[in-house]
C-alpha atoms as a PDB file:
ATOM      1  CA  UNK A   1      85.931 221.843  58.065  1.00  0.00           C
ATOM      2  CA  UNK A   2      83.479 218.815  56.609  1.00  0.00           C
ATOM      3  CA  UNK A   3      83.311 218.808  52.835  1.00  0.00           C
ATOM      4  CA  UNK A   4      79.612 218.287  51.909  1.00  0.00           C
ATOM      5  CA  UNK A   5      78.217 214.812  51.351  1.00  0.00           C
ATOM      6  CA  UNK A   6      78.221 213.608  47.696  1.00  0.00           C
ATOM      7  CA  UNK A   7      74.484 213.168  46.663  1.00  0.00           C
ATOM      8  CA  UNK A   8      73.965 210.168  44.221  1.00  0.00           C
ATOM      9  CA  UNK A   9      72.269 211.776  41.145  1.00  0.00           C
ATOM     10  CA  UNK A  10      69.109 209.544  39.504  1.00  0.00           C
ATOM     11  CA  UNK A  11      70.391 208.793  36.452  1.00  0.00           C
ATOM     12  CA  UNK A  12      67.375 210.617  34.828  1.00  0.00           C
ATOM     13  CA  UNK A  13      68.635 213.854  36.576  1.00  0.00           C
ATOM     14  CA  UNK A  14      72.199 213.137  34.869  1.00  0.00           C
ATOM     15  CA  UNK A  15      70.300 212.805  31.535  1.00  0.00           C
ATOM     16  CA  UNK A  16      68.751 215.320  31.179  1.00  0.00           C
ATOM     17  CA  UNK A  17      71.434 217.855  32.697  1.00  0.00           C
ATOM     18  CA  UNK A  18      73.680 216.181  29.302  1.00  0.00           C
ATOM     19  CA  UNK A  19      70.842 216.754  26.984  1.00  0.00           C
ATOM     20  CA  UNK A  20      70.170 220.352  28.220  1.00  0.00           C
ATOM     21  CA  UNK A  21      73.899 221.127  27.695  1.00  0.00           C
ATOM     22  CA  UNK A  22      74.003 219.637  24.521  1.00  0.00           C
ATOM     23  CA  UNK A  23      70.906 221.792  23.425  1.00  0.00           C
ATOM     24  CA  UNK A  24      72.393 224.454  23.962  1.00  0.00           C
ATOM     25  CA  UNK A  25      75.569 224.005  22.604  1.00  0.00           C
ATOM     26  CA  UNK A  26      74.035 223.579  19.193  1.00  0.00           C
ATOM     27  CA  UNK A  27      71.730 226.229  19.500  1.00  0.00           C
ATOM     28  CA  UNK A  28      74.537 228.671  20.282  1.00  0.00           C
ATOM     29  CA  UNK A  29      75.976 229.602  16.415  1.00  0.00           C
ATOM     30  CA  UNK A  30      72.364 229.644  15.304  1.00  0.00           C
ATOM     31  CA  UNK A  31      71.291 232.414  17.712  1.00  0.00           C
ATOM     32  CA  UNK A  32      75.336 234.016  17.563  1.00  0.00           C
ATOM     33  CA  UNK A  33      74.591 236.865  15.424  1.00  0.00           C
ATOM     34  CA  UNK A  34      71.508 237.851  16.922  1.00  0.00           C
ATOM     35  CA  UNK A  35      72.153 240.618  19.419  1.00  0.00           C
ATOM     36  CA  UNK A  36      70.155 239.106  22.446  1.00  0.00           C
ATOM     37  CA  UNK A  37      72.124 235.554  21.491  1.00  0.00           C
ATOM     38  CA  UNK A  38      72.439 233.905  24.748  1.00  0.00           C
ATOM     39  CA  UNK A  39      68.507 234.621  25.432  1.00  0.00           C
ATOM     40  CA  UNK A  40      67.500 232.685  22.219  1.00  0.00           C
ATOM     41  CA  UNK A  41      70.103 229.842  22.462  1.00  0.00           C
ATOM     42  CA  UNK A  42      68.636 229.086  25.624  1.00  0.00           C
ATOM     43  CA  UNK A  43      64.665 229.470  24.735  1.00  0.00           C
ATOM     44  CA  UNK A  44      65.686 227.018  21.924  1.00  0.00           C
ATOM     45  CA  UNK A  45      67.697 225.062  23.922  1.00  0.00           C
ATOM     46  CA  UNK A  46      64.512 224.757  26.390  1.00  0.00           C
ATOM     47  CA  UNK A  47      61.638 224.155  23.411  1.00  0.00           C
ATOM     48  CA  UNK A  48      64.292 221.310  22.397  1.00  0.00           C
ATOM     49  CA  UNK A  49      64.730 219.933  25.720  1.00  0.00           C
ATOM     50  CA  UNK A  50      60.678 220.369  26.640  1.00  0.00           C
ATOM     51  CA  UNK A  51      59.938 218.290  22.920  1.00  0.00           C
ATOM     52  CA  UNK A  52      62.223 215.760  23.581  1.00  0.00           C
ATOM     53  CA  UNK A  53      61.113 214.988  26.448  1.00  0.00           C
ATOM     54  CA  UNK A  54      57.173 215.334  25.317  1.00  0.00           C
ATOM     55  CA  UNK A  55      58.437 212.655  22.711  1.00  0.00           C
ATOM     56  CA  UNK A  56      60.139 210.243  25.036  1.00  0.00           C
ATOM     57  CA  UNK A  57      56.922 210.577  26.894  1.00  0.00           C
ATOM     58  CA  UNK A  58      54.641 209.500  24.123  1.00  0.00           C
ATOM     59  CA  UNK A  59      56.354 206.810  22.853  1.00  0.00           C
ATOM     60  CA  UNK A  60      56.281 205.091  25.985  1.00  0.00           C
ATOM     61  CA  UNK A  61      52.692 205.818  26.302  1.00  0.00           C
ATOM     62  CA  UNK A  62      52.575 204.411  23.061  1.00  0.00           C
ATOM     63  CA  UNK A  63      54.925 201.239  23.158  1.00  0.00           C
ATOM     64  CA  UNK A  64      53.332 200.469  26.448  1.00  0.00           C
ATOM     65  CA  UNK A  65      49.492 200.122  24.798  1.00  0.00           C
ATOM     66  CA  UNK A  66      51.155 198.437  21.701  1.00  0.00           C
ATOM     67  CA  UNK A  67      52.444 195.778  24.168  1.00  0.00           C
ATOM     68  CA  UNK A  68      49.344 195.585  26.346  1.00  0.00           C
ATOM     69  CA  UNK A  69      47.609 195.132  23.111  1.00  0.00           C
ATOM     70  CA  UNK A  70      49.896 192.211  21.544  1.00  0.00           C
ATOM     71  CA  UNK A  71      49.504 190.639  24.987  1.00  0.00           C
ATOM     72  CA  UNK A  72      45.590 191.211  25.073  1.00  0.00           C
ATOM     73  CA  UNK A  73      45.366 189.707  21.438  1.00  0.00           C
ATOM     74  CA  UNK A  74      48.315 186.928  22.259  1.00  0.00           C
ATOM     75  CA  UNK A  75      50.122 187.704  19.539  1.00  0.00           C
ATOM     76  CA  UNK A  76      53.957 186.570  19.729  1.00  0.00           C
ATOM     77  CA  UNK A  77      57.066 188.876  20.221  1.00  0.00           C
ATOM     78  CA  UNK A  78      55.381 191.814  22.469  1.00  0.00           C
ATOM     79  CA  UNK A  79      58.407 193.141  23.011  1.00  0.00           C
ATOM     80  CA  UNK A  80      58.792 194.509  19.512  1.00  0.00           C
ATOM     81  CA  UNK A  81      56.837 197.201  20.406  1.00  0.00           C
ATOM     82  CA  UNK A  82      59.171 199.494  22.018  1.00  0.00           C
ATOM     83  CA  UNK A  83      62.026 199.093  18.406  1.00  0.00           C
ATOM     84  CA  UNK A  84      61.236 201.649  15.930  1.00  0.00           C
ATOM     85  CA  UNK A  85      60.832 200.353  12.859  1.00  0.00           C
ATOM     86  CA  UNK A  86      60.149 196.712  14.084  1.00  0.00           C
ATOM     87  CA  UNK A  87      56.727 198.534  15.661  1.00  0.00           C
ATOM     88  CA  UNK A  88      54.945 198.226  11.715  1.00  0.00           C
ATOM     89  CA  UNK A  89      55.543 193.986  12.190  1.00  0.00           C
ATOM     90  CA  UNK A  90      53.942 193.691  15.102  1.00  0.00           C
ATOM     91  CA  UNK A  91      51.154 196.017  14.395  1.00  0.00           C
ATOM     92  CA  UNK A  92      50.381 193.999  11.222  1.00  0.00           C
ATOM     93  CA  UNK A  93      50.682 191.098  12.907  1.00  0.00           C
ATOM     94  CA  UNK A  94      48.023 191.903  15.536  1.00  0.00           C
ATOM     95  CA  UNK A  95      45.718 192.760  12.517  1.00  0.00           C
ATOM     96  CA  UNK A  96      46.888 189.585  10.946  1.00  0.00           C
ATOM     97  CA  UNK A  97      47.793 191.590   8.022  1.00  0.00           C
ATOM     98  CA  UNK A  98      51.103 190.027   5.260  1.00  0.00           C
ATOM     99  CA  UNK A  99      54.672 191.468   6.662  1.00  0.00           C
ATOM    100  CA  UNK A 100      55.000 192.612   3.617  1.00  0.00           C
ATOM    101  CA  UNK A 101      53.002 195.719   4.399  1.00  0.00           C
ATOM    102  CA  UNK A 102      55.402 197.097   5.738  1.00  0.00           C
ATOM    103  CA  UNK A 103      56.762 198.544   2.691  1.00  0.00           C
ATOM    104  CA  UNK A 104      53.489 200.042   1.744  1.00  0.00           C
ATOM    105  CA  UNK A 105      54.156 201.918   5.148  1.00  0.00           C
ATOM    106  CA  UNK A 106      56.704 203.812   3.562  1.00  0.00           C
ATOM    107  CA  UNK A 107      54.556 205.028   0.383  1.00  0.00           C
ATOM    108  CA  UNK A 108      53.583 208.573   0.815  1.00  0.00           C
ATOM    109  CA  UNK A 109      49.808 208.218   0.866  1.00  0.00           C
ATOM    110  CA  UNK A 110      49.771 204.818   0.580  1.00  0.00           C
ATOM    111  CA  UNK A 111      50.902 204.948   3.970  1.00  0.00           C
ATOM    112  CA  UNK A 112      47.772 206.691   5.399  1.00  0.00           C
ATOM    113  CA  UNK A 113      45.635 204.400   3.696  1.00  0.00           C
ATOM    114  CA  UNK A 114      47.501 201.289   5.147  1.00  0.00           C
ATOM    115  CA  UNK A 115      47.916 202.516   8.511  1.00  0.00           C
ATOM    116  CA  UNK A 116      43.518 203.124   8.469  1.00  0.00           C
ATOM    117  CA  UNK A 117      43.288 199.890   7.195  1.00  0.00           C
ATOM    118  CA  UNK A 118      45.625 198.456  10.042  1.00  0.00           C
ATOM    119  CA  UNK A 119      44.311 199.847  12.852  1.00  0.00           C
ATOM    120  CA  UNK A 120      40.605 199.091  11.824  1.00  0.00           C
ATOM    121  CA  UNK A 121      42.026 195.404  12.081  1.00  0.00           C
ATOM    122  CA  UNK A 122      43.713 196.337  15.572  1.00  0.00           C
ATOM    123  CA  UNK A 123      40.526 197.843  16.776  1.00  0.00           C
ATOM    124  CA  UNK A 124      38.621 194.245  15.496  1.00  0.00           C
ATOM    125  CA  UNK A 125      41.413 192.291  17.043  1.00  0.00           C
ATOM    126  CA  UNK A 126      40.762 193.765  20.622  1.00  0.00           C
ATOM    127  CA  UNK A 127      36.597 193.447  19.801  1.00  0.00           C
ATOM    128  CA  UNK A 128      35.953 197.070  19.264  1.00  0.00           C
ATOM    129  CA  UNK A 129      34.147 198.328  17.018  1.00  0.00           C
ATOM    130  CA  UNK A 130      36.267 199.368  13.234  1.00  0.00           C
ATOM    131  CA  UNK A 131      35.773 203.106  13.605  1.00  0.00           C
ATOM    132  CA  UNK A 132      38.035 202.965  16.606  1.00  0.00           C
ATOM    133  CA  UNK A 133      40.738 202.449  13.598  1.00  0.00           C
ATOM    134  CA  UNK A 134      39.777 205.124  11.689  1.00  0.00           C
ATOM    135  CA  UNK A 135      39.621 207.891  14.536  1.00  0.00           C
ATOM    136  CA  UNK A 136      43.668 207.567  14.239  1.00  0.00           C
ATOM    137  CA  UNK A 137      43.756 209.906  11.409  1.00  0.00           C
ATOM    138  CA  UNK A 138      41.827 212.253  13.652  1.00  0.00           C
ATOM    139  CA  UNK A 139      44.556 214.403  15.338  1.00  0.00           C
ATOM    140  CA  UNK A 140      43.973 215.087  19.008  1.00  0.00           C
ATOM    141  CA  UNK A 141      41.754 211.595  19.372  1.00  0.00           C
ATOM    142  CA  UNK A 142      44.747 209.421  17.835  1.00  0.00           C
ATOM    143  CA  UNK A 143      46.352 210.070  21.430  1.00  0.00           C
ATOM    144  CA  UNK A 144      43.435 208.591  23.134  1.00  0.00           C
ATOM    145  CA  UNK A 145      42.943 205.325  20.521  1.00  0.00           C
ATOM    146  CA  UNK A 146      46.022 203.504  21.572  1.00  0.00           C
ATOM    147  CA  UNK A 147      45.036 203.609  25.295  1.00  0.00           C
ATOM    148  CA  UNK A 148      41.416 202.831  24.902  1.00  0.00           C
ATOM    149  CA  UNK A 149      42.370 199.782  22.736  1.00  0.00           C
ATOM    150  CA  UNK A 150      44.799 198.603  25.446  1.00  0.00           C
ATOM    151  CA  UNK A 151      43.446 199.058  28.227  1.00  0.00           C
ATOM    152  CA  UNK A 152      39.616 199.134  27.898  1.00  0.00           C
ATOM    153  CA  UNK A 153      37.722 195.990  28.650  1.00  0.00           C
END
């Protein structure tokens, strides 16, 4: 008798099998003195696993337009866009803003102010019109403003 043939795995497949286990491994004692315990460890386990991967999903939407934007405006060191933190520098560097902005990032409501003030440069950078910079504080459109920025002529 033939064993069956190994299938290689995508390593997307592989990661996401790990990060569905691991869900629900630390959803487990949360949900343990519930009576229907294994039911709610895995609908939490599955909200965490859809969110996470709604997240990875939007910050590649997003690091991809910040890129295609820094290219677009030729602005140096694209490739910061896809490192967390490092994000802020190039952003204020496309709107030819001081680095040291970035700590004003980090200034509860200060930070909202900043970030208007930012992306009203951004949107002036790329030739659009300043109100394109605004609409980020706007909470369904801000998930339209990056791409339109990028990748509008």
């Amino acid at each position: 008798m033939k064993p069956f043939p190994r299938r290689r795995r995508s390593p997307m497949v592989v990661a996401l099998s790990l990060l569905a286990s691991l869900t629900l491994l630390l959803a487990v004692p949360v949900f343990a003195d519930t009576p229907n315990g294994a039911a709610g460890a895995a609908m939490a386990g599955a909200f965490l696993l859809v969110f996470c991967v709604v997240f990875v999903l939007f910050y590649i939407y997003w690091a991809l337009a910040l890129q295609t934007i820094a290219h677009k405006t030729n602005t140096d060191n694209a490739w910061y866009a896809w490192i967390p933190i490092i994000q802020v520098i190039l952003m204020l560097n496309i709107a030819k803003k001081p680095v040291w902005w970035i700590i004003l990032f980090f200034i509860p409501i200060v930070n909202i102010v900043i970030s208007i003030i930012v992306f009203m440069a951004i949107a002036e950078a790329r030739n659009k019109p300043s109100w394109w910079g605004i609409l980020m504080i706007v909470p369904v459109v801000n998930l339209i403003v990056p791409g339109y920025l990028a990748w509008a002529d």
